[in-house]
N, C-alpha and C. Protein backbone atom coordinates (compact mmCIF):
# COMPACT_ATOMS: atom_id res chain seq x y z
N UNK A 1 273.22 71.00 200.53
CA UNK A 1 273.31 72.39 200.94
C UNK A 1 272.16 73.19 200.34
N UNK A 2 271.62 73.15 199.21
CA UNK A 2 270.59 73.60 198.56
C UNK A 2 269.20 73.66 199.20
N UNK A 3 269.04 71.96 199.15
CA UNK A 3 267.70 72.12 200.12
C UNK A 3 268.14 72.62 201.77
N UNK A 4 269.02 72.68 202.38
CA UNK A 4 269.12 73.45 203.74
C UNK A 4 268.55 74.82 203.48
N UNK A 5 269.41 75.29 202.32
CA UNK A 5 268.99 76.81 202.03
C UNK A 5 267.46 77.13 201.58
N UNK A 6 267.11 76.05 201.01
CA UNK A 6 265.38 76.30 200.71
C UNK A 6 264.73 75.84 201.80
N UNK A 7 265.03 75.38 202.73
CA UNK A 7 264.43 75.00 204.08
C UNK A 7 264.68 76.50 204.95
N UNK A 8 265.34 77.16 205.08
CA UNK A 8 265.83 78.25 205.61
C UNK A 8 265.37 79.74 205.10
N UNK A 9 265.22 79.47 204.03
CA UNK A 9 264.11 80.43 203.39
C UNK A 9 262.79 80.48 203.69
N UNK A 10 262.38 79.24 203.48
CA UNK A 10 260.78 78.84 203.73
C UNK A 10 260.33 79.18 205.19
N UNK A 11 261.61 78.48 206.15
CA UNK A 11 261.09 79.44 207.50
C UNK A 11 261.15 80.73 207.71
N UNK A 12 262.07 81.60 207.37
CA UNK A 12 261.73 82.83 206.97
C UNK A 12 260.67 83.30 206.92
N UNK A 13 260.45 82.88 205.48
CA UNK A 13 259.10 83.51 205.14
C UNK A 13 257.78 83.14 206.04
N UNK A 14 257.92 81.93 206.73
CA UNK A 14 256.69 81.85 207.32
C UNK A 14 256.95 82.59 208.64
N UNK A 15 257.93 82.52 209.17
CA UNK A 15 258.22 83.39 210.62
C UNK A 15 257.91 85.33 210.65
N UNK A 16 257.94 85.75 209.57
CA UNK A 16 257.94 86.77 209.27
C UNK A 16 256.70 87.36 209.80
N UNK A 17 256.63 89.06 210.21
CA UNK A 17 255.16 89.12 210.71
C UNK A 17 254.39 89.45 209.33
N UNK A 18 253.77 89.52 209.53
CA UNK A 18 252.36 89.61 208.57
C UNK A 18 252.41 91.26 207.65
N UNK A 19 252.47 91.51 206.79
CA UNK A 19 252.35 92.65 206.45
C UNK A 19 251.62 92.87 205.69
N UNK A 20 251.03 94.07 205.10
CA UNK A 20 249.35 93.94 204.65
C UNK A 20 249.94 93.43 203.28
N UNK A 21 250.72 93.57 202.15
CA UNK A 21 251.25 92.65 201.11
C UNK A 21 250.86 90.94 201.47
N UNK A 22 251.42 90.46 202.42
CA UNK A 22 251.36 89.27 203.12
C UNK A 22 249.56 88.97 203.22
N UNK A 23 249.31 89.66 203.60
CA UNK A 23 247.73 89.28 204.69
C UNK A 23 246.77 89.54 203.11
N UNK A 24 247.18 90.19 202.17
CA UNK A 24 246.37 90.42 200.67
C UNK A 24 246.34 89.08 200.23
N UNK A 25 247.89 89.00 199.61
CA UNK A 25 248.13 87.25 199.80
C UNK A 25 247.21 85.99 199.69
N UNK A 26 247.23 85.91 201.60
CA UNK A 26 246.26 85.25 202.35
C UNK A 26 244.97 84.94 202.12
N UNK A 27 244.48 86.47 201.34
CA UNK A 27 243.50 86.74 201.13
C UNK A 27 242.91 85.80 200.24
N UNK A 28 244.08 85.94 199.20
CA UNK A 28 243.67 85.54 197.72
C UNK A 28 244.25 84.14 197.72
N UNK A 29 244.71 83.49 198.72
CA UNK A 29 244.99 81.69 198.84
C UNK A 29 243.88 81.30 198.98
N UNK A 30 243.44 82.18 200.34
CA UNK A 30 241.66 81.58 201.12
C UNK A 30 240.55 81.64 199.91
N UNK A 31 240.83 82.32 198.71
CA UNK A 31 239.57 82.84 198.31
C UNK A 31 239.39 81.40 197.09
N UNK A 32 241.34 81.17 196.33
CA UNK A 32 241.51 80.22 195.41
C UNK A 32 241.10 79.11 195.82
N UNK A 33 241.43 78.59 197.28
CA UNK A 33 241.36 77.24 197.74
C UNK A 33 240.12 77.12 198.90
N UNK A 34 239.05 78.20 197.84
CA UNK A 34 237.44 77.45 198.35
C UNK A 34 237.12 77.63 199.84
N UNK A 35 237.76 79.32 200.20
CA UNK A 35 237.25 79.26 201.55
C UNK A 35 236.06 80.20 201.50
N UNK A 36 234.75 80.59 202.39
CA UNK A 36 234.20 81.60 201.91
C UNK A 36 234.27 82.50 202.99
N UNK A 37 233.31 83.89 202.75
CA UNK A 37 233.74 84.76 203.16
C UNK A 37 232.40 84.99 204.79
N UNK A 38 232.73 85.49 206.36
CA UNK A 38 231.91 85.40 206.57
C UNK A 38 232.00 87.11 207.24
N UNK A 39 230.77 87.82 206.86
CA UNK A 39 230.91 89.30 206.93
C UNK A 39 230.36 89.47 207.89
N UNK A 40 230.79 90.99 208.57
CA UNK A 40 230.19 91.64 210.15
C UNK A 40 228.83 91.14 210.54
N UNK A 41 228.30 91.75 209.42
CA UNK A 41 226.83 91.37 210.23
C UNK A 41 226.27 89.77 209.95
N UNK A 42 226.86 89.06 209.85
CA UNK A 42 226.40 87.57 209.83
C UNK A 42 226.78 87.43 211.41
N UNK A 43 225.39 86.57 211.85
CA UNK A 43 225.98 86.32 213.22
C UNK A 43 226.78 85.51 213.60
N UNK A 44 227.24 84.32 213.10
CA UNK A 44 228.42 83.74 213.13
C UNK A 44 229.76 84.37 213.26
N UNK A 45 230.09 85.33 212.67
CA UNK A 45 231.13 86.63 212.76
C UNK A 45 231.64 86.51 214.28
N UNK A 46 230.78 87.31 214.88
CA UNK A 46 230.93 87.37 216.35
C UNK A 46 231.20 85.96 217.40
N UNK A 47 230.56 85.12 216.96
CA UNK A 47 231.30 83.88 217.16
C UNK A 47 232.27 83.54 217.19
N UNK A 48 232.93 83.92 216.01
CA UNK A 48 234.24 83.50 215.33
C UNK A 48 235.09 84.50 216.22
N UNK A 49 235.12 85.33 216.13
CA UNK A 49 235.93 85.90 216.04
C UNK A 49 236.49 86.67 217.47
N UNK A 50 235.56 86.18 218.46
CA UNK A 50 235.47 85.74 220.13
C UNK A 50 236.86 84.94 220.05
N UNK A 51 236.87 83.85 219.12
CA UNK A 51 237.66 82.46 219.08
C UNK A 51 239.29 82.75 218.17
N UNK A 52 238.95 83.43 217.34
CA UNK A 52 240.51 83.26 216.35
C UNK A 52 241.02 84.73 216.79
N UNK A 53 242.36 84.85 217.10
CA UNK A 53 243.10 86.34 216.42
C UNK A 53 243.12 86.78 215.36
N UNK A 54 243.24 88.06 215.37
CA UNK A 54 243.18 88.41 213.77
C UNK A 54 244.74 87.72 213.31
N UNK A 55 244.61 87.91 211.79
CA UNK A 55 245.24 87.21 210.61
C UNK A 55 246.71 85.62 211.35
N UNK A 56 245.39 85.21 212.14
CA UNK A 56 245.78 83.70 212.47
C UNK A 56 245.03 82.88 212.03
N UNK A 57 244.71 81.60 211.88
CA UNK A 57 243.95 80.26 211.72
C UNK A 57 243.47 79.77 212.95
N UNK A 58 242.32 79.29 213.27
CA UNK A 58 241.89 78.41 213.62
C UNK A 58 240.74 77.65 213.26
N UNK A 59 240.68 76.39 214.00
CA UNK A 59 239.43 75.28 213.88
C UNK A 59 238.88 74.88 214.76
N UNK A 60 237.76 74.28 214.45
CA UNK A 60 236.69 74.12 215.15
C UNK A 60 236.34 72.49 214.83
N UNK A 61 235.72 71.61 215.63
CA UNK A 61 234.94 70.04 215.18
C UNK A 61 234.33 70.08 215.85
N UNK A 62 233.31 69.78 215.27
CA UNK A 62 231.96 69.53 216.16
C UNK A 62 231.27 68.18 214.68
N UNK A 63 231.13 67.59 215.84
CA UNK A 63 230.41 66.11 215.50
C UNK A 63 231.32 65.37 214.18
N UNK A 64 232.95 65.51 214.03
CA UNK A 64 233.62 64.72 213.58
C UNK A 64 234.00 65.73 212.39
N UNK A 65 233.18 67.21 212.05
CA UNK A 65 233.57 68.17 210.81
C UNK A 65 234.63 68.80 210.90
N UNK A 66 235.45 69.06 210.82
CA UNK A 66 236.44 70.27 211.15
C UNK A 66 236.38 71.67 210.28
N UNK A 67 236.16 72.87 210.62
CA UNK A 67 236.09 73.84 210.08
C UNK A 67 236.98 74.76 210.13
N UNK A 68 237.55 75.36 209.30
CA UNK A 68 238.66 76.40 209.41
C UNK A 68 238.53 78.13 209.12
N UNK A 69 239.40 78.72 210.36
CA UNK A 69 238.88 79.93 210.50
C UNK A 69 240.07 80.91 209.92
N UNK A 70 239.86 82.07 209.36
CA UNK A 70 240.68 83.00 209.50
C UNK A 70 240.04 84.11 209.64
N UNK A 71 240.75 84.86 210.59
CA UNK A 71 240.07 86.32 210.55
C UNK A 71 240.86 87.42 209.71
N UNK A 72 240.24 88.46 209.11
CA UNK A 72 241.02 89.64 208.67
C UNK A 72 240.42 90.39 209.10
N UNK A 73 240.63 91.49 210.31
CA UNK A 73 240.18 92.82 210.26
C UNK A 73 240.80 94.09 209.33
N UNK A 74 242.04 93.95 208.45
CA UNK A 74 242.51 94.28 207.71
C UNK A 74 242.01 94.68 206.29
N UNK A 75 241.85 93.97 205.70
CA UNK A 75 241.48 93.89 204.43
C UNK A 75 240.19 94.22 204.19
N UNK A 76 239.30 92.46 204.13
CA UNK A 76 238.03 93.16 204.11
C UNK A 76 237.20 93.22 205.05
N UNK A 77 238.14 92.97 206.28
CA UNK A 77 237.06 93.22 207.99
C UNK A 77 236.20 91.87 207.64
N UNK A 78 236.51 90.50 207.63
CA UNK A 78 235.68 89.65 207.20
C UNK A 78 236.45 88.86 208.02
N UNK A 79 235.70 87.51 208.36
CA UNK A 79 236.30 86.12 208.81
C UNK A 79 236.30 85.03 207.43
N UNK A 80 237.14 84.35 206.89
CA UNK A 80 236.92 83.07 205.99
C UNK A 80 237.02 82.02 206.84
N UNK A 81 236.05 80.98 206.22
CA UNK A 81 235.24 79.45 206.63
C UNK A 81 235.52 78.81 205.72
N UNK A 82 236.23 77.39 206.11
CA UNK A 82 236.84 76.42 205.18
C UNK A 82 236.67 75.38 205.62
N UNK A 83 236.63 74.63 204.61
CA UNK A 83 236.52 72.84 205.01
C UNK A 83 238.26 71.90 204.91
N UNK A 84 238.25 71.14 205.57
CA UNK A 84 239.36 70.57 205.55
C UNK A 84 239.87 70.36 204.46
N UNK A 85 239.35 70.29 203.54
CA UNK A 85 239.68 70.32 202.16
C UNK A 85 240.10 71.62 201.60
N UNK A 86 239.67 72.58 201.99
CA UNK A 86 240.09 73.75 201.85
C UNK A 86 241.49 74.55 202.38
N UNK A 87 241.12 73.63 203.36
CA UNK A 87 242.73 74.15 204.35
C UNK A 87 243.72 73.01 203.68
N UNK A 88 243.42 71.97 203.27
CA UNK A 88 245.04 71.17 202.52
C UNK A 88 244.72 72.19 201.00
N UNK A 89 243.89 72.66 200.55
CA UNK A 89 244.05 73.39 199.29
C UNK A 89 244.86 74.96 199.53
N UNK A 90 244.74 75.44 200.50
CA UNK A 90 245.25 76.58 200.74
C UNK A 90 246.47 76.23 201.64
N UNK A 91 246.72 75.50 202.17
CA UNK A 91 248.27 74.70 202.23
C UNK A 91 249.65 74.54 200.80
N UNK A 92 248.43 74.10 200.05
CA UNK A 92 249.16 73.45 198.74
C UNK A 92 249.53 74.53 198.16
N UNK A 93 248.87 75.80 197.81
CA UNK A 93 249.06 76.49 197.45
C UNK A 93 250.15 77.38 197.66
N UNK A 94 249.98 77.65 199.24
CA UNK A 94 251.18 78.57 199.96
C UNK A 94 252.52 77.38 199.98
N UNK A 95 252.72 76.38 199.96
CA UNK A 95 253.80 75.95 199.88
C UNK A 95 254.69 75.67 198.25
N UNK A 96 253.47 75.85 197.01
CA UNK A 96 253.99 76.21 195.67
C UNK A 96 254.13 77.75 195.91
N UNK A 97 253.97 78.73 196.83
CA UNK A 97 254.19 80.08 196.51
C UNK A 97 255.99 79.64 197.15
N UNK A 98 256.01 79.27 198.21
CA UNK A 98 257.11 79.56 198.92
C UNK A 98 258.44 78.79 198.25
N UNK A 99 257.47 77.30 196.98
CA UNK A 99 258.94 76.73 196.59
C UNK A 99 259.44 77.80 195.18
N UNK A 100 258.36 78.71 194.93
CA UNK A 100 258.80 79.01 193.85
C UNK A 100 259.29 80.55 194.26
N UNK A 101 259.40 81.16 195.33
CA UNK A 101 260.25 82.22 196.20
C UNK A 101 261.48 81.22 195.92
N UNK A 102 261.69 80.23 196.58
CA UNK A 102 263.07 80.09 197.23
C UNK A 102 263.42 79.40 195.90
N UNK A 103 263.02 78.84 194.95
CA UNK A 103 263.95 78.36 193.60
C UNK A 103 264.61 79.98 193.12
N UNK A 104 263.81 80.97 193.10
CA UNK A 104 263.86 82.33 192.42
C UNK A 104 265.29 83.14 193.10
N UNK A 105 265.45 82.98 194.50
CA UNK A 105 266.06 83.05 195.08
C UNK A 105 267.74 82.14 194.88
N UNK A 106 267.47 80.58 194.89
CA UNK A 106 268.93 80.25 194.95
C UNK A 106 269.44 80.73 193.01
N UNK A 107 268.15 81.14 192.21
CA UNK A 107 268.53 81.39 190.68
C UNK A 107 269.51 82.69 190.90
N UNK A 108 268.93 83.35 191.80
CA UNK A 108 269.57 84.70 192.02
C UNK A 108 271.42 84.52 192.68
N UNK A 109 271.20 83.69 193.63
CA UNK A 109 272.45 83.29 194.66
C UNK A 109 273.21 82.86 193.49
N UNK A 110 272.91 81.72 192.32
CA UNK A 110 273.66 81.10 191.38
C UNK A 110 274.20 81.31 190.83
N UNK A 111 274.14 82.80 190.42
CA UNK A 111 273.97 83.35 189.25
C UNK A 111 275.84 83.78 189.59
N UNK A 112 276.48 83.85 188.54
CA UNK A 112 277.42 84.20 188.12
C UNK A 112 277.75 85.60 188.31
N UNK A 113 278.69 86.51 188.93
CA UNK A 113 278.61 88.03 188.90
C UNK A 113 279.48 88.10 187.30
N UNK A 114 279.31 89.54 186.82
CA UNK A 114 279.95 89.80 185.92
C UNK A 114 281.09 90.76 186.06
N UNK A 115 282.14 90.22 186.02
CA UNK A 115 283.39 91.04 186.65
C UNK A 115 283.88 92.03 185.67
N UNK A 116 283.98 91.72 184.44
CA UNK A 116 283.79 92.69 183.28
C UNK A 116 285.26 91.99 182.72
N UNK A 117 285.56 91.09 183.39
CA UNK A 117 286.80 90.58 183.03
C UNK A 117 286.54 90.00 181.33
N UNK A 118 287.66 88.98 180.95
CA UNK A 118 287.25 88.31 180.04
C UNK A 118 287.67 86.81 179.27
């Protein structure tokens, strides 16, 4: 029953829309797990960003590389560029954010009320 409930949480949280708390976040996964930043006036920008929605993912392969996109027009109006390695690093990350939401969570559910009894 436990892990149902931490499975049920976790979709939650990922189903949820995006809120600029959320998309800051994002920010700071992409930035830990080695993505970099690609700004307006780089011409690649416009490339990109033809291709991804804002604060979605996508990728790109060309000649066997895979590259990973996110856009923010939010934050810092920037696109981040990642290597596959980057995207299982910013994976890893958001899924230690979300196990340590939902442990915090069933600590809370666990928890004993205090009836004042005795």
């Amino acid at each position: 029953m436990r892990n149902s409930f931490v499975a049920i949480v976790a979709t939650l949280a990922v189903a949820g829309c995006a809120t600029q708390t959320q998309v800051r976040g994002t920010d700071n996964f992409l930035t830990q797990a080695g993505f970099t930043q690609i700004d307006r006036g780089d011409p690649a920008f416009a490339t990109v960003v033809k291709n991804v929605h804002p604060h979605r993912f996508g990728h790109r392969t060309v000649n066997g590389v895979a590259t990973y996109y996110y856009f923010d027009p939010t934050i810092c109006g920037c696109v981040y560029r990642g290597t596959a390695q980057d995207w299982e690093a910013y994976r890893a990350l958001v899924a230690d954010r979300m196990h340590m939401h939902a442990e915090m969570l069933l600590e809370d559910f666990d928890m004993p009320s205090d009836s004042g009894g005795g």
